[in-house]
C-alpha atoms as a PDB file:
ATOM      1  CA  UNK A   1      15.576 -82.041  38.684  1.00  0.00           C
ATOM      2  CA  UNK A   2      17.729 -83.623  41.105  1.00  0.00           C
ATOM      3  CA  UNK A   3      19.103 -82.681  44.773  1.00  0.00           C
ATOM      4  CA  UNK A   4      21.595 -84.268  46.154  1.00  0.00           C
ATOM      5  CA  UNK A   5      22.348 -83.842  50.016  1.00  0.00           C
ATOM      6  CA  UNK A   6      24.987 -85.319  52.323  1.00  0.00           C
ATOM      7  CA  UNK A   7      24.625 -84.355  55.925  1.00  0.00           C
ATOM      8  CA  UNK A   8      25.146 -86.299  59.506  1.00  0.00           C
ATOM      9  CA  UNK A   9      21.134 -85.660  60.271  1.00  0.00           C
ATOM     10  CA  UNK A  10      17.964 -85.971  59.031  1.00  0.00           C
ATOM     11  CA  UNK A  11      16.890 -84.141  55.750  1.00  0.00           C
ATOM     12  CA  UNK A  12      14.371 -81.727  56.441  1.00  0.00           C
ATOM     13  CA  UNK A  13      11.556 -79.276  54.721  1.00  0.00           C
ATOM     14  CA  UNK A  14      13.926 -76.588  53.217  1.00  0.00           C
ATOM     15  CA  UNK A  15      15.827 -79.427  51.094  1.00  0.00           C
ATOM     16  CA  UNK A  16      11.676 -80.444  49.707  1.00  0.00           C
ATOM     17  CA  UNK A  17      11.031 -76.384  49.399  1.00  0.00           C
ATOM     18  CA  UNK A  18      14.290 -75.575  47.368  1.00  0.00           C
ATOM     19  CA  UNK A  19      14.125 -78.486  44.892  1.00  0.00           C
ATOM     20  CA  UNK A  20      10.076 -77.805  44.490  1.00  0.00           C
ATOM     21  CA  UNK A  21      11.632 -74.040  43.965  1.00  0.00           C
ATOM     22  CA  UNK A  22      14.095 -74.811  40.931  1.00  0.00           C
ATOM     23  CA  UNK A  23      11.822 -77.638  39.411  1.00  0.00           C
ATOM     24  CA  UNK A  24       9.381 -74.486  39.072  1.00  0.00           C
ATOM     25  CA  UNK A  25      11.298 -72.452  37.865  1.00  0.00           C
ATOM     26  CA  UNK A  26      13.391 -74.528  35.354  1.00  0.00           C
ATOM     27  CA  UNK A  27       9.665 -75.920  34.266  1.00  0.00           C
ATOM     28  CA  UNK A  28      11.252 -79.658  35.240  1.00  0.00           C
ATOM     29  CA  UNK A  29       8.871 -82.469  35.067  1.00  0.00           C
ATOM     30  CA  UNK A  30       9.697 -84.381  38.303  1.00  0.00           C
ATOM     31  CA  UNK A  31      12.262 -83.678  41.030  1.00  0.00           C
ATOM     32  CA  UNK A  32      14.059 -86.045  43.240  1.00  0.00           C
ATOM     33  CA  UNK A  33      15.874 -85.410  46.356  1.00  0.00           C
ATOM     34  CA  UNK A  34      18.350 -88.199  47.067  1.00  0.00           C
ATOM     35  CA  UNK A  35      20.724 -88.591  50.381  1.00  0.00           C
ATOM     36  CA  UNK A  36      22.842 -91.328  52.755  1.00  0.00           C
ATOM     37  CA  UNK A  37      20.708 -90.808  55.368  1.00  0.00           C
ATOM     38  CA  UNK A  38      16.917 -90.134  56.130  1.00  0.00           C
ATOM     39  CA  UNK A  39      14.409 -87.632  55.565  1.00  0.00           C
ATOM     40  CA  UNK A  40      12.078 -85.852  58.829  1.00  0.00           C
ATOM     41  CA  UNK A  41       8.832 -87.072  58.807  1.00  0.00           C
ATOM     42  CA  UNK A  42       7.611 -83.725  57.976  1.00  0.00           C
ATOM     43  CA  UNK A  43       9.674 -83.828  54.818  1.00  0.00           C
ATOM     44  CA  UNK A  44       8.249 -87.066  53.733  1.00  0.00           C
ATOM     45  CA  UNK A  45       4.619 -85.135  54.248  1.00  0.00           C
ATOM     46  CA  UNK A  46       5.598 -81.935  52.012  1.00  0.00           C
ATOM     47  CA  UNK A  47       7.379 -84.052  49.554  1.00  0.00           C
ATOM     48  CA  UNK A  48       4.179 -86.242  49.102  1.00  0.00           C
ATOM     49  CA  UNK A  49       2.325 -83.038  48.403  1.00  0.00           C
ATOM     50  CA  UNK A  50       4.497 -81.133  46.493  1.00  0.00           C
ATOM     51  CA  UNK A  51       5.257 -84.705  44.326  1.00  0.00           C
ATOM     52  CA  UNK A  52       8.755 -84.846  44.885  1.00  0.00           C
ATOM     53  CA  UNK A  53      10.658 -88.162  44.847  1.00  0.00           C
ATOM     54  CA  UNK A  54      12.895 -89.092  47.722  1.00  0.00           C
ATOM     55  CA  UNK A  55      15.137 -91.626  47.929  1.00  0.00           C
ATOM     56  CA  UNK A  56      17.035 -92.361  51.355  1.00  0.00           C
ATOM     57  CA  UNK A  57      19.962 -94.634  51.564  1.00  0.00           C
ATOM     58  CA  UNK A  58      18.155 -97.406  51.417  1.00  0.00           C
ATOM     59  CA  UNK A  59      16.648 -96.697  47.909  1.00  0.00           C
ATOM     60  CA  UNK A  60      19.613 -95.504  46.867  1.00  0.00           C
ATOM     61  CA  UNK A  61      21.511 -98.949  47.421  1.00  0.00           C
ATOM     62  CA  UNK A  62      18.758-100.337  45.642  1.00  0.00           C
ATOM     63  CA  UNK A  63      18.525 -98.708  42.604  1.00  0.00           C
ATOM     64  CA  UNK A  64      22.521 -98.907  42.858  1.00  0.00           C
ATOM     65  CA  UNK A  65      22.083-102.888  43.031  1.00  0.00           C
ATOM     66  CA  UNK A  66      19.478-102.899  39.821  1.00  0.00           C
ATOM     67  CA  UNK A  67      22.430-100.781  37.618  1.00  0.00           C
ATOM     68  CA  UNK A  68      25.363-102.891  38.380  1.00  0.00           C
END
C-alpha cells in the first residue's frame, strides 16, 4: 500500500492513520507513505508504531538515484 502526498508543509498523523486504515482493510502487507517534503515528528512516532514506511524527499532522491 502506498500514499503519496504533495503539500507545502509538514506531513502529519492523519496521512500515517489513513494509509494504516486502507492497508487494514485491503489486508496489505506493508504500507509506505512517500512525499517532497517532511513528516511531523509525531508522524514519524505513529508511523514507527503502526510499521509504516516513510520516505521524505530525501529518501525519495535516493532510491530515485539507485533505479536510474
Amino acid at each position: 500500500m502506498v500514499q503519496a502526498k504533495r503539500r507545502k508543509g509538514n506531513i502529519g498523523n492523519s496521512a500515517i492513520q489513513e494509509v494504516f486504515a486502507a492497508k487494514r482493510y485491503y489486508d496489505a502487507t506493508n504500507a509506505l507513505v512517500v512525499t517532497v517534503t517532511d513528516f511531523t515528528k509525531p508522524a514519524k512516532k505513529l508511523a514507527e508504531k503502526l510499521e509504516i514506511e516513510l520516505w521524505d524527499r530525501q529518501r525519495l532522491l535516493l532510491e530515485m538515484r539507485k533505479t536510474y
